[in-house]
PDB file of N, CA and C in Angstrom:
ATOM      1  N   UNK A   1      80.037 101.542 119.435  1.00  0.00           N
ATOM      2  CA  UNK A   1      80.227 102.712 118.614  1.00  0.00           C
ATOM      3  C   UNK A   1      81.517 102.651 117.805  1.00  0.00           C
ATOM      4  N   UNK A   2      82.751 102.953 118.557  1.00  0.00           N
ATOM      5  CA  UNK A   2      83.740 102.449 117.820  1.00  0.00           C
ATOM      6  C   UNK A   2      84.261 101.070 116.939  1.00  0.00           C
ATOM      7  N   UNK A   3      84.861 101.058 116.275  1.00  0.00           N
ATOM      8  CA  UNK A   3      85.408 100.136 115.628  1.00  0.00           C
ATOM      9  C   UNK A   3      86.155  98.957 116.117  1.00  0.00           C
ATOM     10  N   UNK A   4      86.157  97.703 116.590  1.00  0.00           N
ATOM     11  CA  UNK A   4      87.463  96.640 117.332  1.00  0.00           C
ATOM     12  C   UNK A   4      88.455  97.502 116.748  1.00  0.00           C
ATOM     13  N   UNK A   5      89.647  97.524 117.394  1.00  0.00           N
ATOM     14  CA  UNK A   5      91.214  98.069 116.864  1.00  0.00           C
ATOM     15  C   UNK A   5      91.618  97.204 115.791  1.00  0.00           C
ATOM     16  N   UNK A   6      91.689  95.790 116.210  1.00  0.00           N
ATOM     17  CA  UNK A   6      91.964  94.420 115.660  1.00  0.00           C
ATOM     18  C   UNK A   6      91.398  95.405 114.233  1.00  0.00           C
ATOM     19  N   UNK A   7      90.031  95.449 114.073  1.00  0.00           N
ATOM     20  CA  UNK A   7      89.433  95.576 112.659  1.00  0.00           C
ATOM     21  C   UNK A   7      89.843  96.985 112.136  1.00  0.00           C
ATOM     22  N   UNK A   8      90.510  97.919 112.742  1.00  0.00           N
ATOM     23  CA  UNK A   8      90.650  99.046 112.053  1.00  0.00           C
ATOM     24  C   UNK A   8      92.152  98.965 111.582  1.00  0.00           C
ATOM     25  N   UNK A   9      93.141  97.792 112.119  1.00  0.00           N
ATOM     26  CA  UNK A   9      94.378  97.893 111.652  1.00  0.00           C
ATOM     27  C   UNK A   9      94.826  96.929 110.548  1.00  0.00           C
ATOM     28  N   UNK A  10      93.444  95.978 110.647  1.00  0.00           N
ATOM     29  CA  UNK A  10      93.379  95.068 109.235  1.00  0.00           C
ATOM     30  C   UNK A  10      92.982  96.177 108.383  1.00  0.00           C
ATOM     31  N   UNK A  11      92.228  96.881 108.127  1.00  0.00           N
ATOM     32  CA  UNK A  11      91.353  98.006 106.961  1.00  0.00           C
ATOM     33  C   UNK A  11      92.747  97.991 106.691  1.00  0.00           C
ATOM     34  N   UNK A  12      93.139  99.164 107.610  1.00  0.00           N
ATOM     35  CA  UNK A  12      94.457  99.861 106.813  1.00  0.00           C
ATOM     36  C   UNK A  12      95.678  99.010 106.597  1.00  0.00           C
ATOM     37  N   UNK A  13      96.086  97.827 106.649  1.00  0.00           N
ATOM     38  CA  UNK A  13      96.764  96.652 106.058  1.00  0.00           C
ATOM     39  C   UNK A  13      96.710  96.634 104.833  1.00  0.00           C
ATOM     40  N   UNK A  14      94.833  96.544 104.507  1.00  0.00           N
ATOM     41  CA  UNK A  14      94.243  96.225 103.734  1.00  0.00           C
ATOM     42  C   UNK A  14      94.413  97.015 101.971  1.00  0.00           C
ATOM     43  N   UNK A  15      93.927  98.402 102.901  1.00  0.00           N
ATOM     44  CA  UNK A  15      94.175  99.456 102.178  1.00  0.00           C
ATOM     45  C   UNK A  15      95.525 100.137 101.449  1.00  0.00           C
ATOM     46  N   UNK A  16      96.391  99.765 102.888  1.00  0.00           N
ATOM     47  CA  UNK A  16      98.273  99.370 102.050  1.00  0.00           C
ATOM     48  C   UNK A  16      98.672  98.691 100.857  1.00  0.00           C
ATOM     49  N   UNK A  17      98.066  97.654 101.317  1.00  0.00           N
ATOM     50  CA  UNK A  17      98.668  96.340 100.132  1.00  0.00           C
ATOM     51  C   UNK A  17      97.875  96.840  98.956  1.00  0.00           C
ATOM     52  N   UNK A  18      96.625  97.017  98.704  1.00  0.00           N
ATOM     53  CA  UNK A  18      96.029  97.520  97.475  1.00  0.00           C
ATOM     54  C   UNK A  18      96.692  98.998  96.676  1.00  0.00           C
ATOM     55  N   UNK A  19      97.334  99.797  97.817  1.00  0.00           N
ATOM     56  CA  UNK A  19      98.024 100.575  97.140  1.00  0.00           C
ATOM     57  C   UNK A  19      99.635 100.246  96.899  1.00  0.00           C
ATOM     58  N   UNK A  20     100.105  99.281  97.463  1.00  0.00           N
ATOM     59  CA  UNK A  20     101.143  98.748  96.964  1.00  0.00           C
ATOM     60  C   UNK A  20     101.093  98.045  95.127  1.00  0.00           C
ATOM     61  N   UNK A  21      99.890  96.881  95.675  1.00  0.00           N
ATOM     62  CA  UNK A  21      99.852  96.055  94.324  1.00  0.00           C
ATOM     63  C   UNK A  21      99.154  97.237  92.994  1.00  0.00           C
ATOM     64  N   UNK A  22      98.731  98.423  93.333  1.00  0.00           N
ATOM     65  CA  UNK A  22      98.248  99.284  92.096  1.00  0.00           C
ATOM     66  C   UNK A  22      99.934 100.228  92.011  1.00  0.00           C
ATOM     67  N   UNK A  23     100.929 100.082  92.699  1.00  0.00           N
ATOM     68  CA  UNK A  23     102.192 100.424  92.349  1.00  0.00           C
ATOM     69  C   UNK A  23     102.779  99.073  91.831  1.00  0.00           C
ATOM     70  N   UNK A  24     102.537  98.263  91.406  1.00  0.00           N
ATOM     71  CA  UNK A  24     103.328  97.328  90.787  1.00  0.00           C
ATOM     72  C   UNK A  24     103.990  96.305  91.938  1.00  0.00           C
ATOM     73  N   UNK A  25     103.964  96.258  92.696  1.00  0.00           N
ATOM     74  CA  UNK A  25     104.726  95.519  94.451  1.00  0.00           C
ATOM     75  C   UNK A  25     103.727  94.528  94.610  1.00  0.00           C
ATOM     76  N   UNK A  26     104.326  92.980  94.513  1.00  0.00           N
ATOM     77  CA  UNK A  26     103.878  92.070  94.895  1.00  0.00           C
ATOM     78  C   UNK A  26     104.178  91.264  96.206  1.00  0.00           C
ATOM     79  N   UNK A  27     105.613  91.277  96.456  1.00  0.00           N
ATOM     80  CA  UNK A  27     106.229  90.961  96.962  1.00  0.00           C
ATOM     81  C   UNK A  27     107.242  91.558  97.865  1.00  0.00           C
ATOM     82  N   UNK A  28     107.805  91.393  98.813  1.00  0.00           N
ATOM     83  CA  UNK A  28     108.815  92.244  99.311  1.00  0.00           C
ATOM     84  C   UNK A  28     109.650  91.164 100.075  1.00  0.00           C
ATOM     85  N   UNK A  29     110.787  91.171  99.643  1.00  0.00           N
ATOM     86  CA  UNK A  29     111.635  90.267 100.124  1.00  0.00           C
ATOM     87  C   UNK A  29     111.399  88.751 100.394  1.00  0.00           C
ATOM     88  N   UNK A  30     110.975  88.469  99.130  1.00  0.00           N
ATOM     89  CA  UNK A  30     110.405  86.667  98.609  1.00  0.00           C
ATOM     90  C   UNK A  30     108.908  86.431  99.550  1.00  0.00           C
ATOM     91  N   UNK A  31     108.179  87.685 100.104  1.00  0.00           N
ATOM     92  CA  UNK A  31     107.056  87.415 100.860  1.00  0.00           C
ATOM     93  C   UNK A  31     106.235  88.075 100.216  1.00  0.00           C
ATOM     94  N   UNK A  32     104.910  87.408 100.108  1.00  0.00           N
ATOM     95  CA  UNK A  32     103.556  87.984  99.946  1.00  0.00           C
ATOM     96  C   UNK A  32     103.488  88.937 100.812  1.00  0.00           C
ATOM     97  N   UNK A  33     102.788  90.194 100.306  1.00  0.00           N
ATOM     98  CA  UNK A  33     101.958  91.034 101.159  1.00  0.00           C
ATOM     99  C   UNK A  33     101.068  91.390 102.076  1.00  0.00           C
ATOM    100  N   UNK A  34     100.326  89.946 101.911  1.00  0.00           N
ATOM    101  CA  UNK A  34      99.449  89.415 103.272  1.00  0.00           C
ATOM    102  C   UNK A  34     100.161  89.135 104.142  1.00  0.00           C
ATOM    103  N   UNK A  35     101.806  88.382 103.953  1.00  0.00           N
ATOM    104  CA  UNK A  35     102.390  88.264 105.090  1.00  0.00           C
ATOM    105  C   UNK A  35     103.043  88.815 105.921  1.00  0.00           C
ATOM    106  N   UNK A  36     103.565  90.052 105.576  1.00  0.00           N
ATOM    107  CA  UNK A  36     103.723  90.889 106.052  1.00  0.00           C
ATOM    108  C   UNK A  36     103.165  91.806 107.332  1.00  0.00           C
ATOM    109  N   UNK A  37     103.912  91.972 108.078  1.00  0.00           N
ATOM    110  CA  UNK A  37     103.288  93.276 109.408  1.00  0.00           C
ATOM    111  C   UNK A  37     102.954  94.493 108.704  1.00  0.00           C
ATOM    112  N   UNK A  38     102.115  95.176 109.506  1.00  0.00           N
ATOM    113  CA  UNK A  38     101.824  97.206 108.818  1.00  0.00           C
ATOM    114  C   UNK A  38     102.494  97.549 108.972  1.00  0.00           C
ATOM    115  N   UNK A  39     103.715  97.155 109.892  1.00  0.00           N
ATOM    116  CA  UNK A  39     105.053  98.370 109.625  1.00  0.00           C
ATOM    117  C   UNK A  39     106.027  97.937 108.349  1.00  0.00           C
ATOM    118  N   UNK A  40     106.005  96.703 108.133  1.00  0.00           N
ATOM    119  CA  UNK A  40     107.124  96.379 107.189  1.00  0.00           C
ATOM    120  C   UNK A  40     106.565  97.008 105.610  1.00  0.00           C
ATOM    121  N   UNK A  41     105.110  96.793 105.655  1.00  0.00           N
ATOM    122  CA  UNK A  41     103.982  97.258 104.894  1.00  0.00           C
ATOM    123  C   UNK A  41     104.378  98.471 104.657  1.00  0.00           C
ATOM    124  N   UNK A  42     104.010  99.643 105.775  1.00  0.00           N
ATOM    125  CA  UNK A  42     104.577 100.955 105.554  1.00  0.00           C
ATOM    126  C   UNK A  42     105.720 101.555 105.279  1.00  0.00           C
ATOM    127  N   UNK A  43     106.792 100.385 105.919  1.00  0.00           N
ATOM    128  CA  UNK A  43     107.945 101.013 105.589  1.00  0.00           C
ATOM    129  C   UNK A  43     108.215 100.546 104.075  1.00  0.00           C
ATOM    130  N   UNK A  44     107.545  99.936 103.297  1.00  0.00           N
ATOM    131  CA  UNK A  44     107.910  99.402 101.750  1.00  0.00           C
ATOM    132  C   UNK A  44     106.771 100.878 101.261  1.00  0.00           C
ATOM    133  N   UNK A  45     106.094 100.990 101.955  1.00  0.00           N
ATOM    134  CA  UNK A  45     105.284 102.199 101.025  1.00  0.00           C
ATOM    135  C   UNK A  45     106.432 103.944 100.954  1.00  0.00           C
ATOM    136  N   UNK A  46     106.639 103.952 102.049  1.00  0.00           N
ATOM    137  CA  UNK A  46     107.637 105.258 102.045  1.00  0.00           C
ATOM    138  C   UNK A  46     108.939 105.148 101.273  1.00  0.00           C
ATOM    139  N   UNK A  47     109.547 103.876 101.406  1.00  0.00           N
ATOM    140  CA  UNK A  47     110.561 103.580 100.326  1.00  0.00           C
ATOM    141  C   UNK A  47     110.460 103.736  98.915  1.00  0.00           C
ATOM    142  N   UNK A  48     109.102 103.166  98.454  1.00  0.00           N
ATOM    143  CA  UNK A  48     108.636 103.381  97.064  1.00  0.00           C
ATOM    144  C   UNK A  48     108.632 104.712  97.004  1.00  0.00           C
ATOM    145  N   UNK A  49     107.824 105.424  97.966  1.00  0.00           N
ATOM    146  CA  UNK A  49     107.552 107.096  97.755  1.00  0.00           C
ATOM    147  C   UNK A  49     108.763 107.858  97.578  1.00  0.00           C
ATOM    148  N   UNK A  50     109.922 107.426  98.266  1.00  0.00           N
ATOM    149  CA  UNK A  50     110.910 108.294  98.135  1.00  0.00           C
ATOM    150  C   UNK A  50     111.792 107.909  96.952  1.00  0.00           C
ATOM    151  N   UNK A  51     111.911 106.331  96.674  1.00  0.00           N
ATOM    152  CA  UNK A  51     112.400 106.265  95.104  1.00  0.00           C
ATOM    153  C   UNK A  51     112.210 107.105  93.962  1.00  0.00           C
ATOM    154  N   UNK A  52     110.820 107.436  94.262  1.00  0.00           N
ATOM    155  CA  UNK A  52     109.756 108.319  93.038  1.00  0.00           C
ATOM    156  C   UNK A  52     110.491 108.943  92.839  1.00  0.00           C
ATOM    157  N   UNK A  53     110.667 109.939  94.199  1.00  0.00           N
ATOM    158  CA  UNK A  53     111.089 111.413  94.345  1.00  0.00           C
ATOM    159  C   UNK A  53     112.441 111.857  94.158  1.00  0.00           C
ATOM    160  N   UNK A  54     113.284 110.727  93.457  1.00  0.00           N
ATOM    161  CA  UNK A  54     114.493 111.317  93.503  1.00  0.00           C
ATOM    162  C   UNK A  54     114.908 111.363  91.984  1.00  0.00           C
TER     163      UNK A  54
END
């Protein structure tokens, strides 16, 4: 019924990086975005968000 975890924390990886690269973010600190963990992932998404906002 449920989803593997494994496969629900790739989605939202997934779903990160596509909203990263439609903000212009290819890279984050000389690394691809695939290479990256979901937290380093998230924490580059809240950084962008709060740049916006100031």
């Amino acid at each position: 019924m449920f989803a593997p975890k494994e496969n629900s924390l790739e989605n939202k990886k997934s779903h990160v990086i596509d909203d990263l690269v439609e903000n212009g973010v290819f890279k984050v600190e000389g690394k691809q975005l695939y290479e990256l963990s979901l937290f380093e992932l998230m924490k580059e998404t809240i950084d962008k968000d709060s740049s916006n906002m100031k």
